[in-house]
PDB file of N, CA and C in Angstrom:
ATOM      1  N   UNK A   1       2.740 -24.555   8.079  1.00  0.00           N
ATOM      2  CA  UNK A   1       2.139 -23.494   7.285  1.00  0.00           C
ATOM      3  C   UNK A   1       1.056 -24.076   6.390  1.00  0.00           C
ATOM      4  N   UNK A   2       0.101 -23.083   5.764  1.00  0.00           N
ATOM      5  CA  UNK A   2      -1.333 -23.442   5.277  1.00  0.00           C
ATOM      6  C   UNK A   2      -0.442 -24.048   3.898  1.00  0.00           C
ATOM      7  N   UNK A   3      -0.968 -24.329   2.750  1.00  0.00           N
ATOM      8  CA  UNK A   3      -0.402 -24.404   1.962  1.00  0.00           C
ATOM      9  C   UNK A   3      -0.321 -23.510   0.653  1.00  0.00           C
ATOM     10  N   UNK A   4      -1.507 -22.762   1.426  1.00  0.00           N
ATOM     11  CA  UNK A   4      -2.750 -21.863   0.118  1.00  0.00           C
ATOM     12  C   UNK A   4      -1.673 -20.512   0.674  1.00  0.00           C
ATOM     13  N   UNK A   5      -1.300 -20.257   1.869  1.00  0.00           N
ATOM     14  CA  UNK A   5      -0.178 -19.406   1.977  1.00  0.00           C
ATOM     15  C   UNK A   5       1.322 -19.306   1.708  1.00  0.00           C
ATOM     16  N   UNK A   6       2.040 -20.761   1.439  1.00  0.00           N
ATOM     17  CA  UNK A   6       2.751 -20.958   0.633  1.00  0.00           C
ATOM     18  C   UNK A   6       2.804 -20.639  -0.702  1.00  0.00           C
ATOM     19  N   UNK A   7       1.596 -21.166  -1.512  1.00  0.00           N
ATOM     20  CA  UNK A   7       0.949 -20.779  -2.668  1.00  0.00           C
ATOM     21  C   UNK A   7       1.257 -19.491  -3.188  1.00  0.00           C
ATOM     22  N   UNK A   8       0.431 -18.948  -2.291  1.00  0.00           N
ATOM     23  CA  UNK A   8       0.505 -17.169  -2.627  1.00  0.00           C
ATOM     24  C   UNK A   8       2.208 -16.460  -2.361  1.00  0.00           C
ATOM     25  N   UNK A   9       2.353 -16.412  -1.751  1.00  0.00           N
ATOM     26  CA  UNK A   9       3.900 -16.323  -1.691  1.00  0.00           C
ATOM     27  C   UNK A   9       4.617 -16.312  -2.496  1.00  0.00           C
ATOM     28  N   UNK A  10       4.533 -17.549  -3.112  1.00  0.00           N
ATOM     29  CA  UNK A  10       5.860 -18.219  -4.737  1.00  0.00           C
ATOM     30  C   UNK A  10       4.963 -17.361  -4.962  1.00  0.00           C
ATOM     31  N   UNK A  11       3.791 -17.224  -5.673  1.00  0.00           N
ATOM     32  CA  UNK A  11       3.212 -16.342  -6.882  1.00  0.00           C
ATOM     33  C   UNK A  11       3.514 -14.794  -6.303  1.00  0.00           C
ATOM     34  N   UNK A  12       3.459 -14.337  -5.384  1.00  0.00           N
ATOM     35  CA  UNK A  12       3.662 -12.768  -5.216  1.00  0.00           C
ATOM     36  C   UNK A  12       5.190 -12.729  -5.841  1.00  0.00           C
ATOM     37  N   UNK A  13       6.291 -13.478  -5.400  1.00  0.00           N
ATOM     38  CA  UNK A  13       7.726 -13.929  -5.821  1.00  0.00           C
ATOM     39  C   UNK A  13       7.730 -13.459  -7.023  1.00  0.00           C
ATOM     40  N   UNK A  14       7.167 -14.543  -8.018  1.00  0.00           N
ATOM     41  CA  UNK A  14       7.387 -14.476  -9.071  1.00  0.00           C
ATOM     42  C   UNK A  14       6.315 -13.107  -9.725  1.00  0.00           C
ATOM     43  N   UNK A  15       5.320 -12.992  -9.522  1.00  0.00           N
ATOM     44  CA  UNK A  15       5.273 -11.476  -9.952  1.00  0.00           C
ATOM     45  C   UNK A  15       5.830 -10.165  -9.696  1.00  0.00           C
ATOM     46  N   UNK A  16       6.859 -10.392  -8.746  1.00  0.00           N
ATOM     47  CA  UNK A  16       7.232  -9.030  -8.639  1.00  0.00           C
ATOM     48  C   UNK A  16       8.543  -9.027  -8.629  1.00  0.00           C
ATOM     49  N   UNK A  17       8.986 -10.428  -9.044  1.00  0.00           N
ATOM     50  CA  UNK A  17      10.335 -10.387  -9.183  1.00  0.00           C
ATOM     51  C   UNK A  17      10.860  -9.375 -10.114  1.00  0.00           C
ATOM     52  N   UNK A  18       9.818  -9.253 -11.524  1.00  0.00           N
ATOM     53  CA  UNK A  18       9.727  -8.536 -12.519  1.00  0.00           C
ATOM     54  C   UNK A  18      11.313  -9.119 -13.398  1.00  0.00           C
ATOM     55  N   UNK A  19      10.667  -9.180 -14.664  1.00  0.00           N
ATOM     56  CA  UNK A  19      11.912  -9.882 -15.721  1.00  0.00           C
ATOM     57  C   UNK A  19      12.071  -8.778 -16.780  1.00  0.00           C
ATOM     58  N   UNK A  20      13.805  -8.544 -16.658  1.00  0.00           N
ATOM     59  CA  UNK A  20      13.811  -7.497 -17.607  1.00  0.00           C
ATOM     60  C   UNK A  20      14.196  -7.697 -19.238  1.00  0.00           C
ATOM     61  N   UNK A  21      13.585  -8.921 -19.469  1.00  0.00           N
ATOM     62  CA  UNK A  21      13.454  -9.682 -20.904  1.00  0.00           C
ATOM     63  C   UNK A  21      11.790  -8.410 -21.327  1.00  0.00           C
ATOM     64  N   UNK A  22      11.299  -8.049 -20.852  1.00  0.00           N
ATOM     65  CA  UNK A  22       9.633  -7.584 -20.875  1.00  0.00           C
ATOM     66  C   UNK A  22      10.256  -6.070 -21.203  1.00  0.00           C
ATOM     67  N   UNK A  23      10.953  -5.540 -20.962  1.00  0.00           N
ATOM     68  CA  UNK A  23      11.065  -3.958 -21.529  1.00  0.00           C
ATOM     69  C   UNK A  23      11.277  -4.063 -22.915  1.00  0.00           C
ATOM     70  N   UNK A  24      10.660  -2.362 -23.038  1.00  0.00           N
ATOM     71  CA  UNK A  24      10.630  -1.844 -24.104  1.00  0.00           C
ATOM     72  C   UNK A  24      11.858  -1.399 -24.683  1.00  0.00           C
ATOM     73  N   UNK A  25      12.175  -1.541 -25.870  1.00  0.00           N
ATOM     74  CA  UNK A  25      13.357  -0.945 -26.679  1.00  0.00           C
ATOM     75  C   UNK A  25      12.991   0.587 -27.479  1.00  0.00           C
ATOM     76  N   UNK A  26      12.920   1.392 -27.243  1.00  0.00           N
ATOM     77  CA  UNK A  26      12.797   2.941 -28.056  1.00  0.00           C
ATOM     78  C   UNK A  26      13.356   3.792 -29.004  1.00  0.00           C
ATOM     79  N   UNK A  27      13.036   3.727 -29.862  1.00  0.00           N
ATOM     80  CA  UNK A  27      13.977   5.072 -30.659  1.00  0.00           C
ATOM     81  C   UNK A  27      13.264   6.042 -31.169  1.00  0.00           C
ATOM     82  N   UNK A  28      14.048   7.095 -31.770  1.00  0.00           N
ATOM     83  CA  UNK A  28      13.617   8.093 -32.160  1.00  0.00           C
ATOM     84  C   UNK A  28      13.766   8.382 -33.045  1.00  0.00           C
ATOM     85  N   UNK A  29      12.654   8.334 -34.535  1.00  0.00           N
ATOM     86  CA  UNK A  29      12.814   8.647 -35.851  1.00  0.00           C
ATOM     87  C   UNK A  29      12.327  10.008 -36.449  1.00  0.00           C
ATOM     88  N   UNK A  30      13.281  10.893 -36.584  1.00  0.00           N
ATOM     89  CA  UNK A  30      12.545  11.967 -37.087  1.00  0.00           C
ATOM     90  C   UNK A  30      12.905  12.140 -38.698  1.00  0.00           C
ATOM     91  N   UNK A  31      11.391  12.456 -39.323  1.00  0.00           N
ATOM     92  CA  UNK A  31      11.147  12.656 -40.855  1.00  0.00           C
ATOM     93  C   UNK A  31      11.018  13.760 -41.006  1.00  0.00           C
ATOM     94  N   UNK A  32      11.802  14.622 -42.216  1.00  0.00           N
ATOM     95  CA  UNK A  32      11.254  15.500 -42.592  1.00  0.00           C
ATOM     96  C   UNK A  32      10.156  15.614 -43.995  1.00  0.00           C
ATOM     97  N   UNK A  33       9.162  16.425 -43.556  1.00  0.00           N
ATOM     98  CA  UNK A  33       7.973  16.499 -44.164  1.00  0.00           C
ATOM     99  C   UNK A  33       7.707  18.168 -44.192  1.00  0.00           C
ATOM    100  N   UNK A  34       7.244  18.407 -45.979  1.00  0.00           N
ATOM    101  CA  UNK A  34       6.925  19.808 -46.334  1.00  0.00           C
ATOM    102  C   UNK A  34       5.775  20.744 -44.992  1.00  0.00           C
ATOM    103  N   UNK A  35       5.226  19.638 -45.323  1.00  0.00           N
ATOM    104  CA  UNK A  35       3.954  20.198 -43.884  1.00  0.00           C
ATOM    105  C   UNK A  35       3.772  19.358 -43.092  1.00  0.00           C
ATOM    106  N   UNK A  36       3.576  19.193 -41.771  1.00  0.00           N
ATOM    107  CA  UNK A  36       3.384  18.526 -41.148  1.00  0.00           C
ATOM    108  C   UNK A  36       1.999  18.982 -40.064  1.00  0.00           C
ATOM    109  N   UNK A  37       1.230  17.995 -40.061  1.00  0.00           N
ATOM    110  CA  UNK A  37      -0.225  17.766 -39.420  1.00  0.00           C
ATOM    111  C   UNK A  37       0.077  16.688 -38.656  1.00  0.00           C
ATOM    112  N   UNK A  38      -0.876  16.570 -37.531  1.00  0.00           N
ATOM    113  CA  UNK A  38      -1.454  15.543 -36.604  1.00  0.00           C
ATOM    114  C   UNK A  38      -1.156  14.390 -37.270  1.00  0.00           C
ATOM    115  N   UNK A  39      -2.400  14.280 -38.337  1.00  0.00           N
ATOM    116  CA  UNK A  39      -2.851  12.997 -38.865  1.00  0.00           C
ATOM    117  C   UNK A  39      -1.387  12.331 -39.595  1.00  0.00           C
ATOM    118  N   UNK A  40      -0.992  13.083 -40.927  1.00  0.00           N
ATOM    119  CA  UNK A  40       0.048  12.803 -41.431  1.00  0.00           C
ATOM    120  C   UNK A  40       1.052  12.165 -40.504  1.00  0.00           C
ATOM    121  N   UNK A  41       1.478  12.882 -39.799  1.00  0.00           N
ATOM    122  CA  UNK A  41       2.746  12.924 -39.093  1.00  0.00           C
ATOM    123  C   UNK A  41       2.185  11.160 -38.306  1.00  0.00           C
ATOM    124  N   UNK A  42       1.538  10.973 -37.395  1.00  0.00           N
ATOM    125  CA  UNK A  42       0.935   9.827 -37.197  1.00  0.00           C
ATOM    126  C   UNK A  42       0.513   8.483 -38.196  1.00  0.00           C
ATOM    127  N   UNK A  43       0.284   9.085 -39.347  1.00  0.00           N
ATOM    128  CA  UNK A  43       0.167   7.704 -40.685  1.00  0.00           C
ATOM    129  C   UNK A  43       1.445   7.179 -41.371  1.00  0.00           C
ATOM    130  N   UNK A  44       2.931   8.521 -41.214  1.00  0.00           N
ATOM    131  CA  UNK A  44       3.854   8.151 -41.564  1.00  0.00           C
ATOM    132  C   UNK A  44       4.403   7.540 -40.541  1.00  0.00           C
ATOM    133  N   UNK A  45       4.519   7.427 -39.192  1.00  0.00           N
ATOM    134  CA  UNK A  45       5.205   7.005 -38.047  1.00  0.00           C
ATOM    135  C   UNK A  45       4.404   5.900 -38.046  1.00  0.00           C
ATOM    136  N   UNK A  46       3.715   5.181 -38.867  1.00  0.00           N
ATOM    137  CA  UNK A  46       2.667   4.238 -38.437  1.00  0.00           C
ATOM    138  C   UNK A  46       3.332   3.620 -39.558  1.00  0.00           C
ATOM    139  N   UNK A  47       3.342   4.035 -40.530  1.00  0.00           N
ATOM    140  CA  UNK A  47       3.856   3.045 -42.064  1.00  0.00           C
ATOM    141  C   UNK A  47       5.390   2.445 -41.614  1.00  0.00           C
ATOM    142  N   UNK A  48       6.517   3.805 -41.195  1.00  0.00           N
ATOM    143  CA  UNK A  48       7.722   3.716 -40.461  1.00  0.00           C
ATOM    144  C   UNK A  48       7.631   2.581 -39.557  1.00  0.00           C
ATOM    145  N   UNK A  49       7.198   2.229 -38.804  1.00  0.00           N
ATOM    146  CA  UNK A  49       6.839   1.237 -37.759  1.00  0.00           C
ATOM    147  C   UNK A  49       6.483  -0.009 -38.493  1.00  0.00           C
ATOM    148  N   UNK A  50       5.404  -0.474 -39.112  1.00  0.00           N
ATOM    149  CA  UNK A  50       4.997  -1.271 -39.887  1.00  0.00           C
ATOM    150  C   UNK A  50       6.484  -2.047 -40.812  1.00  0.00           C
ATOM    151  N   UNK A  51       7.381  -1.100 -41.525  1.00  0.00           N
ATOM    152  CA  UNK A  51       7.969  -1.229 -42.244  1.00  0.00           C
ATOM    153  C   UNK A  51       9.622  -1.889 -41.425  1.00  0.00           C
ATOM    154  N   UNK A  52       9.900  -1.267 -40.041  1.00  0.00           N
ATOM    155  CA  UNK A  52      10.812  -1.283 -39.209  1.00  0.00           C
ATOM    156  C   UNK A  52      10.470  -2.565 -38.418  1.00  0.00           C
ATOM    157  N   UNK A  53      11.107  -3.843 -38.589  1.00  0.00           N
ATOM    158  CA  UNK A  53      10.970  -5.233 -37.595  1.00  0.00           C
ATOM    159  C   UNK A  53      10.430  -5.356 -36.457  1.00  0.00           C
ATOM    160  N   UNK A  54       8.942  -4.902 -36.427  1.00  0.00           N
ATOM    161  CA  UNK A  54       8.275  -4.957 -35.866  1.00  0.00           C
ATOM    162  C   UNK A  54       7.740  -4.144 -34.669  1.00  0.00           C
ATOM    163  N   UNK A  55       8.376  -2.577 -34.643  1.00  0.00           N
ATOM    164  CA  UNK A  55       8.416  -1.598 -33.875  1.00  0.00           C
ATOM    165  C   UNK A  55       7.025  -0.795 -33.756  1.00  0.00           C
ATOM    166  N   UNK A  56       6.352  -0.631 -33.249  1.00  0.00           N
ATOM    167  CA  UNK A  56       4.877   0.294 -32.873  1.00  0.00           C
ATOM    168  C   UNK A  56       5.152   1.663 -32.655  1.00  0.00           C
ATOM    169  N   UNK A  57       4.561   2.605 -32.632  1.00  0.00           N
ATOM    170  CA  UNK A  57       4.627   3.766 -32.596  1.00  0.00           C
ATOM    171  C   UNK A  57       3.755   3.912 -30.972  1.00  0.00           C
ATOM    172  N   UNK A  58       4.707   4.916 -30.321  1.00  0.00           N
ATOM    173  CA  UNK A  58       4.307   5.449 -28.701  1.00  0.00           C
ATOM    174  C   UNK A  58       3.757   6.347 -28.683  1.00  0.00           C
ATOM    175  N   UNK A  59       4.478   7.170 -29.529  1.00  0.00           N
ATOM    176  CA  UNK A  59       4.405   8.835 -29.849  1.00  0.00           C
ATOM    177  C   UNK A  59       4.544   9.225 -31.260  1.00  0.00           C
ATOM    178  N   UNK A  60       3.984  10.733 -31.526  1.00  0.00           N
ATOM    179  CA  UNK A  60       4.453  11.392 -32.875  1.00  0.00           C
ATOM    180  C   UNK A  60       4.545  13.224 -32.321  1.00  0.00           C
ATOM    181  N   UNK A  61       5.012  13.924 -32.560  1.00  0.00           N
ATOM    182  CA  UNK A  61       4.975  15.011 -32.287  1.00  0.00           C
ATOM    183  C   UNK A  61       5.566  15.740 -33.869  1.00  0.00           C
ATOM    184  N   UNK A  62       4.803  17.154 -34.254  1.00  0.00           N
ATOM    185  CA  UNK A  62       5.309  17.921 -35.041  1.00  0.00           C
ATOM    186  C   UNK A  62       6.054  19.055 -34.773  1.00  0.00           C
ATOM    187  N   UNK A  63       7.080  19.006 -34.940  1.00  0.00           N
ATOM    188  CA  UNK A  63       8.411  20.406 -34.715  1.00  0.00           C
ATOM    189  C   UNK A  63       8.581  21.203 -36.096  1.00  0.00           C
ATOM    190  N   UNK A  64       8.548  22.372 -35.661  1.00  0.00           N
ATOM    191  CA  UNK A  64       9.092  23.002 -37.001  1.00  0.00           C
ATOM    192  C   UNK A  64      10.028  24.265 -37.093  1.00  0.00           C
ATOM    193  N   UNK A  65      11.212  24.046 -37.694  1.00  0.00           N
ATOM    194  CA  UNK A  65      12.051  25.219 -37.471  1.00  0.00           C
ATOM    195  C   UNK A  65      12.144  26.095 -38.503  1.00  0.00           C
ATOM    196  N   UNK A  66      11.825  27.348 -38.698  1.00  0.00           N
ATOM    197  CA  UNK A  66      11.602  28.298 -39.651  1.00  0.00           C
ATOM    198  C   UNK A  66      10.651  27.289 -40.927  1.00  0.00           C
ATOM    199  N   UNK A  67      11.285  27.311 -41.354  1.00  0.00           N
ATOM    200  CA  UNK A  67      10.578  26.580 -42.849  1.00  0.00           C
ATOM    201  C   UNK A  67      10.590  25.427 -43.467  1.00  0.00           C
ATOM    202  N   UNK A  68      11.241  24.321 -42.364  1.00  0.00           N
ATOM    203  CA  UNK A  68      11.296  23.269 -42.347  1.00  0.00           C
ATOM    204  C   UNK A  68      10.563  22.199 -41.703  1.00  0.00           C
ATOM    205  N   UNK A  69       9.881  21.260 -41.647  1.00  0.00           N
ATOM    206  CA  UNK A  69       8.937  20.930 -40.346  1.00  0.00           C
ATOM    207  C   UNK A  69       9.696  19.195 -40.403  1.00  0.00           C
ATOM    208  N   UNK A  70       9.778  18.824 -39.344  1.00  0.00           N
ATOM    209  CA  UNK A  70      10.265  17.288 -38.746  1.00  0.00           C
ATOM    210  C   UNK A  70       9.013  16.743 -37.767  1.00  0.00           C
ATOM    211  N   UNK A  71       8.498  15.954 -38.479  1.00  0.00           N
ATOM    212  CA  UNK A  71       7.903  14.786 -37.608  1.00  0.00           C
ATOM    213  C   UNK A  71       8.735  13.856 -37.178  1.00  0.00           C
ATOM    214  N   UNK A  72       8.295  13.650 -35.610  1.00  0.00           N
ATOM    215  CA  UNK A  72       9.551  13.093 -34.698  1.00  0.00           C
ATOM    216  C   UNK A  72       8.215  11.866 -34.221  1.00  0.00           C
ATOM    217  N   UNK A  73       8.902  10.603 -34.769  1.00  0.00           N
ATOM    218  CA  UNK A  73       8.101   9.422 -34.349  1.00  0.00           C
ATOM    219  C   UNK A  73       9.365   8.894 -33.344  1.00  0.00           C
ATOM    220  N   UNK A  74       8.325   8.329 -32.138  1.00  0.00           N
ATOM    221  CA  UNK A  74       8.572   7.499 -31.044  1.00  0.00           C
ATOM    222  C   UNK A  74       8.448   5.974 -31.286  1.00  0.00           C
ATOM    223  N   UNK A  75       9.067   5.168 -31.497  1.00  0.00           N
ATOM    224  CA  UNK A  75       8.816   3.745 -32.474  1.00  0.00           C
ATOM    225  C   UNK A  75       9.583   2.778 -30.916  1.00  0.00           C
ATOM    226  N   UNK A  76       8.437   1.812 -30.354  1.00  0.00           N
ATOM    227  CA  UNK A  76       8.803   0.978 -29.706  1.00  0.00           C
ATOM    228  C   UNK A  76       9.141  -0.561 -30.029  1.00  0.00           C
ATOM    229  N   UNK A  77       9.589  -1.107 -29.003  1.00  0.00           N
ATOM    230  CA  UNK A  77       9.322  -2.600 -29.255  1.00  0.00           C
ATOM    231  C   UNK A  77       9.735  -3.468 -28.499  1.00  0.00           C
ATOM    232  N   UNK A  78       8.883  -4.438 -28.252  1.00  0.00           N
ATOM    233  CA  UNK A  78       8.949  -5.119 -27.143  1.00  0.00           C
ATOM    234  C   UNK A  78       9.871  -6.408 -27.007  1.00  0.00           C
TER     235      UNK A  78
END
């Protein structure tokens, strides 16, 4: 065999062996907030994250039930 096809081989191997040390860890933090906006809801899930051992924000979405509103941050980490 070539050797440059050996080569490629181990490396296809090892890239697609895929290592599940590399996933993401997820949770779901929801805040309640008097009003909730886009921006807000996104600067607090951003501070939340910042503040949480090292978790990033995926997502933010605003929910609101009658007269209450919950920003629901998506906080990852790798």
């Amino acid at each position: 065999m070539d050797s440059r096809y050996i080569t490629l081989c181990i490396f296809l191997v090892l890239v697609l062996h895929g290592d599940t040390t590399l996933a993401e860890t997820c949770k779901q933090f929801p805040k309640w907030s008097p009003l909730c906006f886009s921006a807000i809801c996104k600067a607090s899930c951003f501070i939340e994250g910042k503040f949480s051992d090292g978790y990033y924000v995926k997502g933010h979405r605003c929910c609101s039930t009658g007269y209450e509103y919950v920003c629901n941050c998506l906080l990852c980490k790798n």
